[in-house]
Protein backbone atom coordinates (compact mmCIF):
# COMPACT_ATOMS: atom_id res chain seq x y z
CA UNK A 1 0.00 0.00 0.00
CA UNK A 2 0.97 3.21 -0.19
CA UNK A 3 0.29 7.29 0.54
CA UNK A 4 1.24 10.39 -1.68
CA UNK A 5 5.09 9.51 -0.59
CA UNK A 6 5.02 6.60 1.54
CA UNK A 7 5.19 2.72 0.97
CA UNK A 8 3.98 0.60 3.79
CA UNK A 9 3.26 -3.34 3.70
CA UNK A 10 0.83 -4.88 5.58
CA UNK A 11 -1.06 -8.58 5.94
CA UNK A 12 -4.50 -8.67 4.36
CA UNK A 13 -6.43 -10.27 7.16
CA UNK A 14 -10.43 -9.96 5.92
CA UNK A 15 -11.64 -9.48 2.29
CA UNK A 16 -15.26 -8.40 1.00
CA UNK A 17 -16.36 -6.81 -2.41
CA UNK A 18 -16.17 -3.13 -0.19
CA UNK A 19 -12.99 -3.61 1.06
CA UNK A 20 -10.40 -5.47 2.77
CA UNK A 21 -9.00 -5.13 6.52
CA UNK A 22 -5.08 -4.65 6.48
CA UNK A 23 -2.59 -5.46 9.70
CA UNK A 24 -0.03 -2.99 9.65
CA UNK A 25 1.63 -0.31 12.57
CA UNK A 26 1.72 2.13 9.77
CA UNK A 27 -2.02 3.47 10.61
CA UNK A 28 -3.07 6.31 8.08
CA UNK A 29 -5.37 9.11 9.06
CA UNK A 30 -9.47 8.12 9.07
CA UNK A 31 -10.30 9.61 5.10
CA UNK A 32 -7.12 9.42 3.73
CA UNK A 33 -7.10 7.94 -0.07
CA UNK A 34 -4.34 5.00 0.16
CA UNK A 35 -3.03 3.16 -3.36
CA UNK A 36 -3.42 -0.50 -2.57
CA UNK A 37 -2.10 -3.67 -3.95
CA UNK A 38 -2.60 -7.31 -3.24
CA UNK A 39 -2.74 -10.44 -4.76
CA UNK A 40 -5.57 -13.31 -4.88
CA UNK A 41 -4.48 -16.88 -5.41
CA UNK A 42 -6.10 -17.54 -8.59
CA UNK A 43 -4.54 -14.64 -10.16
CA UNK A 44 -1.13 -14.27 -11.84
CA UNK A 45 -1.17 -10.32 -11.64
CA UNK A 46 -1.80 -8.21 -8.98
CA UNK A 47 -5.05 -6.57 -8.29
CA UNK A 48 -4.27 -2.39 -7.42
CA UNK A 49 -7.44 -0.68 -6.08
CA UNK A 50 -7.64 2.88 -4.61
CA UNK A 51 -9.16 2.78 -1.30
CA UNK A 52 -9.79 5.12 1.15
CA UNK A 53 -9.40 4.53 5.37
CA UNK A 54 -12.79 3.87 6.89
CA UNK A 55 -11.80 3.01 10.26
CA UNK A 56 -8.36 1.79 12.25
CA UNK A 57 -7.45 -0.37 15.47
CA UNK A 58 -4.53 1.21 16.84
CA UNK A 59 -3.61 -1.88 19.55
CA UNK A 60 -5.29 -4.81 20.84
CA UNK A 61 -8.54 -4.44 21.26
CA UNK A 62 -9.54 -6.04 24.77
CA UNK A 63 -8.42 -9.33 25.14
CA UNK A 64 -9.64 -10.90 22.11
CA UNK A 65 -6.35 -10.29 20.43
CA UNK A 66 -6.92 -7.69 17.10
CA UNK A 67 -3.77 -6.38 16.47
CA UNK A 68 -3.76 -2.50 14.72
CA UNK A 69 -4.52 -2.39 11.31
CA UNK A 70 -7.54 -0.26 9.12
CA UNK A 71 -10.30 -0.95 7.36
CA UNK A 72 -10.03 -0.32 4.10
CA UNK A 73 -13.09 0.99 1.58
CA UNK A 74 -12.31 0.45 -2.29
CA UNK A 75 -13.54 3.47 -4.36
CA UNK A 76 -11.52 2.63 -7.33
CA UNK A 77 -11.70 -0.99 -8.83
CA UNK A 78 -11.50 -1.90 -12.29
CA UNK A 79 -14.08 -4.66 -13.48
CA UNK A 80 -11.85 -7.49 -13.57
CA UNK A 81 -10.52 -7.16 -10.54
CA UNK A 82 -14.49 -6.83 -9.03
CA UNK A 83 -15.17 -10.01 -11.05
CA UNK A 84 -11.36 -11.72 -9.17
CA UNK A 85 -12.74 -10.74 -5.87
CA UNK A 86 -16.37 -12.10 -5.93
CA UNK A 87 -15.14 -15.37 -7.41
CA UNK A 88 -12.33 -15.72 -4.38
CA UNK A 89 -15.42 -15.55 -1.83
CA UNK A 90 -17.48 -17.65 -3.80
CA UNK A 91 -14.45 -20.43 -3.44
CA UNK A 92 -13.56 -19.58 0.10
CA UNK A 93 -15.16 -21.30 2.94
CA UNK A 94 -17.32 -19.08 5.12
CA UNK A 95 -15.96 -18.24 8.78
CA UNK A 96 -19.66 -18.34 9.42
CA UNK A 97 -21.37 -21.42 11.46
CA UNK A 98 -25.14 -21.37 12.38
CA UNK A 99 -24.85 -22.27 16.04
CA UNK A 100 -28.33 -24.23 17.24
């Protein structure tokens, strides 16, 4: 990822068609228009989206673990990557159980 003159790399932790979730200590300013890039495994090329910074975790967030990071929203996306993304959580396995 990076800002107007900064580079940063951080560990893509959650994914969704919005937006992705990204570990890092670098934490960018709530608004701020970061240049992302990340790769899916069914992909040969890299996927670059614009995104801007929704929200951030600075530290651990109680004790549940949660290390910093931000949530990122993409407002820039070309098709094909769109089309990458919804076919990777199609193929994924849902972190979601119904619980009786």
């Amino acid at each position: 990822m990076d800002s107007e003159h900064n580079f940063y790399t951080g560990l893509t932790q959650d994914l969704s068609g919005g937006g992705l979730f990204v570990a890092t200590h670098h934490i960018r300013p709530i608004g701020e228009v970061v240049r992302v890039n990340f790769t899916l495994p069914a992909l040969r090329d890299p996927i670059e989206a614009l995104t801007q910074v929704r929200w951030v975790r600075s530290s651990d967030v109680g004790g549940g673990g949660g290390g910093p990071g931000m949530g990122l929203m993409f407002i820039e996306l070309s098709a094909k990557a769109k089309e990458a993304i919804k076919g990777f959580l199609r193929q994924r396995d849902s972190l979601l159980f119904d619980v009786d």
